[in-house]
Protein backbone atom coordinates (compact mmCIF):
# COMPACT_ATOMS: atom_id res chain seq x y z
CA UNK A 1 36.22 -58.47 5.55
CA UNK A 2 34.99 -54.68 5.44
CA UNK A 3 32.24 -53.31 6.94
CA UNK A 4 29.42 -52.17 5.43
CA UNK A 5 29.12 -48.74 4.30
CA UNK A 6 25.75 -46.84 5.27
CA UNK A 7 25.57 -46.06 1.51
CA UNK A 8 26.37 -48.93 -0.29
CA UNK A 9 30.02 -50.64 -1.85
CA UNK A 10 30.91 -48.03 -4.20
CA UNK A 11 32.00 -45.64 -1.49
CA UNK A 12 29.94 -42.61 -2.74
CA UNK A 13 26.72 -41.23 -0.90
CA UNK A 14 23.30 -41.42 -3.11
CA UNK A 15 23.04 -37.74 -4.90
CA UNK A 16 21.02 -35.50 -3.09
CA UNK A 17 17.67 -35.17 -4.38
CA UNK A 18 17.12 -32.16 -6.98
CA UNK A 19 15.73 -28.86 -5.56
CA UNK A 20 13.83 -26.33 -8.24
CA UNK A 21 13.53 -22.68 -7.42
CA UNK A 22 11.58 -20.51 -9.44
CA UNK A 23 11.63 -16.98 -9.56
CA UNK A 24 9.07 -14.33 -8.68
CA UNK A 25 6.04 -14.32 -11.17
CA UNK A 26 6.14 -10.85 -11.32
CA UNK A 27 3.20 -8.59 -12.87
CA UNK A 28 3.27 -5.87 -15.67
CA UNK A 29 3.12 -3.74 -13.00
CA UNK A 30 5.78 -4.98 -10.76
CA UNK A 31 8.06 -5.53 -14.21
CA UNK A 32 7.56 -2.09 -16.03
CA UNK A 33 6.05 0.61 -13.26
CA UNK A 34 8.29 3.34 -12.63
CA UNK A 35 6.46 3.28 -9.31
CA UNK A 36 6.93 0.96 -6.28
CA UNK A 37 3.86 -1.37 -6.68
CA UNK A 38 0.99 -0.69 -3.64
CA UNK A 39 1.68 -4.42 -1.84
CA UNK A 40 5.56 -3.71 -1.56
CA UNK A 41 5.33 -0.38 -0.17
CA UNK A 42 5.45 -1.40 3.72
CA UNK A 43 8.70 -3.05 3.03
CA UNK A 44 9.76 -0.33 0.80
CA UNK A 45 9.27 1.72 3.97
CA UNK A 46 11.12 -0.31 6.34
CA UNK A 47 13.87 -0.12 3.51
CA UNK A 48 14.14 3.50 3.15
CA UNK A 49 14.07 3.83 7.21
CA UNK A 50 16.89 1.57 8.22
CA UNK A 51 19.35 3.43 5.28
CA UNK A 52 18.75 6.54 6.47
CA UNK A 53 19.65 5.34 9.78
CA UNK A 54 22.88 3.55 8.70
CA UNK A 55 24.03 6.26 5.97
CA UNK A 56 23.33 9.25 8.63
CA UNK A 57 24.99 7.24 11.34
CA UNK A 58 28.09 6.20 8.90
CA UNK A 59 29.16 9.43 7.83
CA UNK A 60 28.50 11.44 11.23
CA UNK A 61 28.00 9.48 14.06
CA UNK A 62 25.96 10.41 17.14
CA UNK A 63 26.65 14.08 17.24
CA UNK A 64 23.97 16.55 16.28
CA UNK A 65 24.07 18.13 12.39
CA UNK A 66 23.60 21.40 11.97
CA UNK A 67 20.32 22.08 9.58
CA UNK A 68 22.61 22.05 6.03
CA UNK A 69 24.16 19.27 6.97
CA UNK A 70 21.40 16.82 7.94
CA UNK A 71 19.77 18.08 4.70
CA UNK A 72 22.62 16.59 2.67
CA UNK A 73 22.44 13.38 4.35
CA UNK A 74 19.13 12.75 3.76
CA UNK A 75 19.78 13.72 0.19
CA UNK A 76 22.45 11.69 -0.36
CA UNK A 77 20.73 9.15 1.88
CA UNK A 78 18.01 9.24 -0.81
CA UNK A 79 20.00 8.92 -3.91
CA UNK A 80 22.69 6.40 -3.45
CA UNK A 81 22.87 3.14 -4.90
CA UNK A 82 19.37 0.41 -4.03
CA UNK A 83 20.91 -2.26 -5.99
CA UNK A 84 21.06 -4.71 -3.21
CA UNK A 85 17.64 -4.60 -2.89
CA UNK A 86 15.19 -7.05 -4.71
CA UNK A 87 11.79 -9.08 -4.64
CA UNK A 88 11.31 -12.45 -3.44
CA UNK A 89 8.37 -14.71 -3.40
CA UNK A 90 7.63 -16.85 -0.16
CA UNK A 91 4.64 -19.23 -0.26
CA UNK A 92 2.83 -17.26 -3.11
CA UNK A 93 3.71 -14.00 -1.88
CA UNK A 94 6.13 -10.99 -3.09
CA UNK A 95 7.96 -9.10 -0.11
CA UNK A 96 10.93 -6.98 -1.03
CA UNK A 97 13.91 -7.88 0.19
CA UNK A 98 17.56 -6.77 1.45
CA UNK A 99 19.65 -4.51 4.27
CA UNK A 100 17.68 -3.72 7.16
CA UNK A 101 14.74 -5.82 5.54
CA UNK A 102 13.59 -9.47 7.73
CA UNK A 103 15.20 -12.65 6.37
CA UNK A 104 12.23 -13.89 3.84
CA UNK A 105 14.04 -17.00 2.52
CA UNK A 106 17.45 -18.41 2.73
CA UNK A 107 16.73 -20.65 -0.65
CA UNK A 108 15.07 -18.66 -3.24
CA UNK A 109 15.08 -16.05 -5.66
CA UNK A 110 15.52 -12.52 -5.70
CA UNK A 111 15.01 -10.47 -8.35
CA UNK A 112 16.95 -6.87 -8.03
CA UNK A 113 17.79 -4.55 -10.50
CA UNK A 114 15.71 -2.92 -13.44
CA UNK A 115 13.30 -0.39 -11.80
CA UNK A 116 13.61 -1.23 -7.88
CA UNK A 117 16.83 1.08 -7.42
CA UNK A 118 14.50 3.71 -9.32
CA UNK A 119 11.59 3.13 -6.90
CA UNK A 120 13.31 2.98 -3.61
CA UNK A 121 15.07 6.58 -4.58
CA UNK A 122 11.58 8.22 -5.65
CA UNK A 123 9.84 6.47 -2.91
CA UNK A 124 12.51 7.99 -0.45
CA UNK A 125 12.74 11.54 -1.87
CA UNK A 126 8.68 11.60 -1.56
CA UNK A 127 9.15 10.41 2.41
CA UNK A 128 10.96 13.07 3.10
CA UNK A 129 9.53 15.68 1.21
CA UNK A 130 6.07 14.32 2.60
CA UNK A 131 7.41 15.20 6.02
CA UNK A 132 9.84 17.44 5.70
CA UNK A 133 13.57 16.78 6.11
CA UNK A 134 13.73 18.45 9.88
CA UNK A 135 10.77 16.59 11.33
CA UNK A 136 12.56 13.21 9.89
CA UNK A 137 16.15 14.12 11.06
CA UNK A 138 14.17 14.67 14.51
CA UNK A 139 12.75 11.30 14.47
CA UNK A 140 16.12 9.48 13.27
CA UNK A 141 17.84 11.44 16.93
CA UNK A 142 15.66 9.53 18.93
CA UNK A 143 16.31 5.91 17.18
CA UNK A 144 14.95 3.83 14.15
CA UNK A 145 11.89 2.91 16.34
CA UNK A 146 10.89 6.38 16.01
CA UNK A 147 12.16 7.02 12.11
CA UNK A 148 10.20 3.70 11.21
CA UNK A 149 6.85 5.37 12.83
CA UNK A 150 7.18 8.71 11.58
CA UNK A 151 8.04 7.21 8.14
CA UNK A 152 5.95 3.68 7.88
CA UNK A 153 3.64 3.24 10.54
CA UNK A 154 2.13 7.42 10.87
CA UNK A 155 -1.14 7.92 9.57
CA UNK A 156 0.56 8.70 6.11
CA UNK A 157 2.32 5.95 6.13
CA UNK A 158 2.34 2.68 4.08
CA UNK A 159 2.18 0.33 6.48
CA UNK A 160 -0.92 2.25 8.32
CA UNK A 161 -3.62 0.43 10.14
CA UNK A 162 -1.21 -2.73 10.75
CA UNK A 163 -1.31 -3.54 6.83
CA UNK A 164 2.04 -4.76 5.76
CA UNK A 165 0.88 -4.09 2.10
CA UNK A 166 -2.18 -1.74 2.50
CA UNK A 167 -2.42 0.49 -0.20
CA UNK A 168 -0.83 4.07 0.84
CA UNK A 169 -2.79 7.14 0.93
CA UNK A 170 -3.71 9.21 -1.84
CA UNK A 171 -0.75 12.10 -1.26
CA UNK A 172 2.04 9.22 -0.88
CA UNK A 173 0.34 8.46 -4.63
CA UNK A 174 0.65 12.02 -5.96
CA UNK A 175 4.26 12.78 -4.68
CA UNK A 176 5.44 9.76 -6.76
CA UNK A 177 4.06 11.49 -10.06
């Protein structure tokens, strides 16, 4: 005689219940805007710091750049590719997600492409035209606690006041027209 099995005679375990995971509900705004929308702009931020970090780092290292050089980093920092970077919803809420960015959620959605490569450049070339491209090679020397402050967390910053999605100050607005 044979013993039991845990999941019945036929030998096969009972099919794992079905899981539905729906994308972002995104807004005419976060759909169609050429502009990163106000409640993703912290993240954006935090985005835009840790790649200039890693492409600066990648291509030179530690050692210091003279002032042509760091100026093409940033640049190219600026324009290369965003495609890895998306939106995700988490219990009713849109955060942006990818490199450098926190975990949101292992099983869901993320919606990438269309405008957010467009946003994350523009959003990045107004950064560091806002503060000038010597003041934020200065902060990325002393380490991405420092670029992240200068950048995000400054009083012209996005993520000002301890806001993760506080609407940015009127200049961030006008050097994304």
């Amino acid at each position: 005689m044979r013993p039991a099995l845990p999941w019945g005679c036929a030998g096969t375990p009972p099919a794992a219940p079905a899981r539905s995971i729906p994308a972002p509900r995104l807004s005419a705004e976060e759909r169609l805007s050429p502009h990163m929308p106000e409640s993703l702009r912290c993240d954006a931020c935090h985005a835009i710091a840790f790649q200039q970090l890693s492409r600066a780092e990648g291509k030179v290292g530690k050692k210091v750049l003279r002032e042509s050089d760091y100026m093409e980093v940033l640049e190219r920092s600026c324009s290369q590719g965003w495609e890895s970077y998306g939106v995700q919803e988490l219990d009713g809420q849109k955060r942006l997600a990818g490199p450098g960015l926190p975990m949101q959620e292992p099983m869901s959605v993320m919606v990438t492409g269309g405008t957010w490569p467009s946003r994350l450049s523009k959003l990045c070339h107004g950064a560091v035209g806002e503060r000038g491209e010597a003041q934020v090679y200065g902060a990325h020397r002393r380490g991405p606690a420092a670029l992240r402050e200068l950048l995000c967390h400054g009083d012209k910053g996005p993520c000002a006041g301890g806001k993760a999605g506080g609407p940015p100050p009127a200049k961030a607005l006008q050097n994304e027209l």
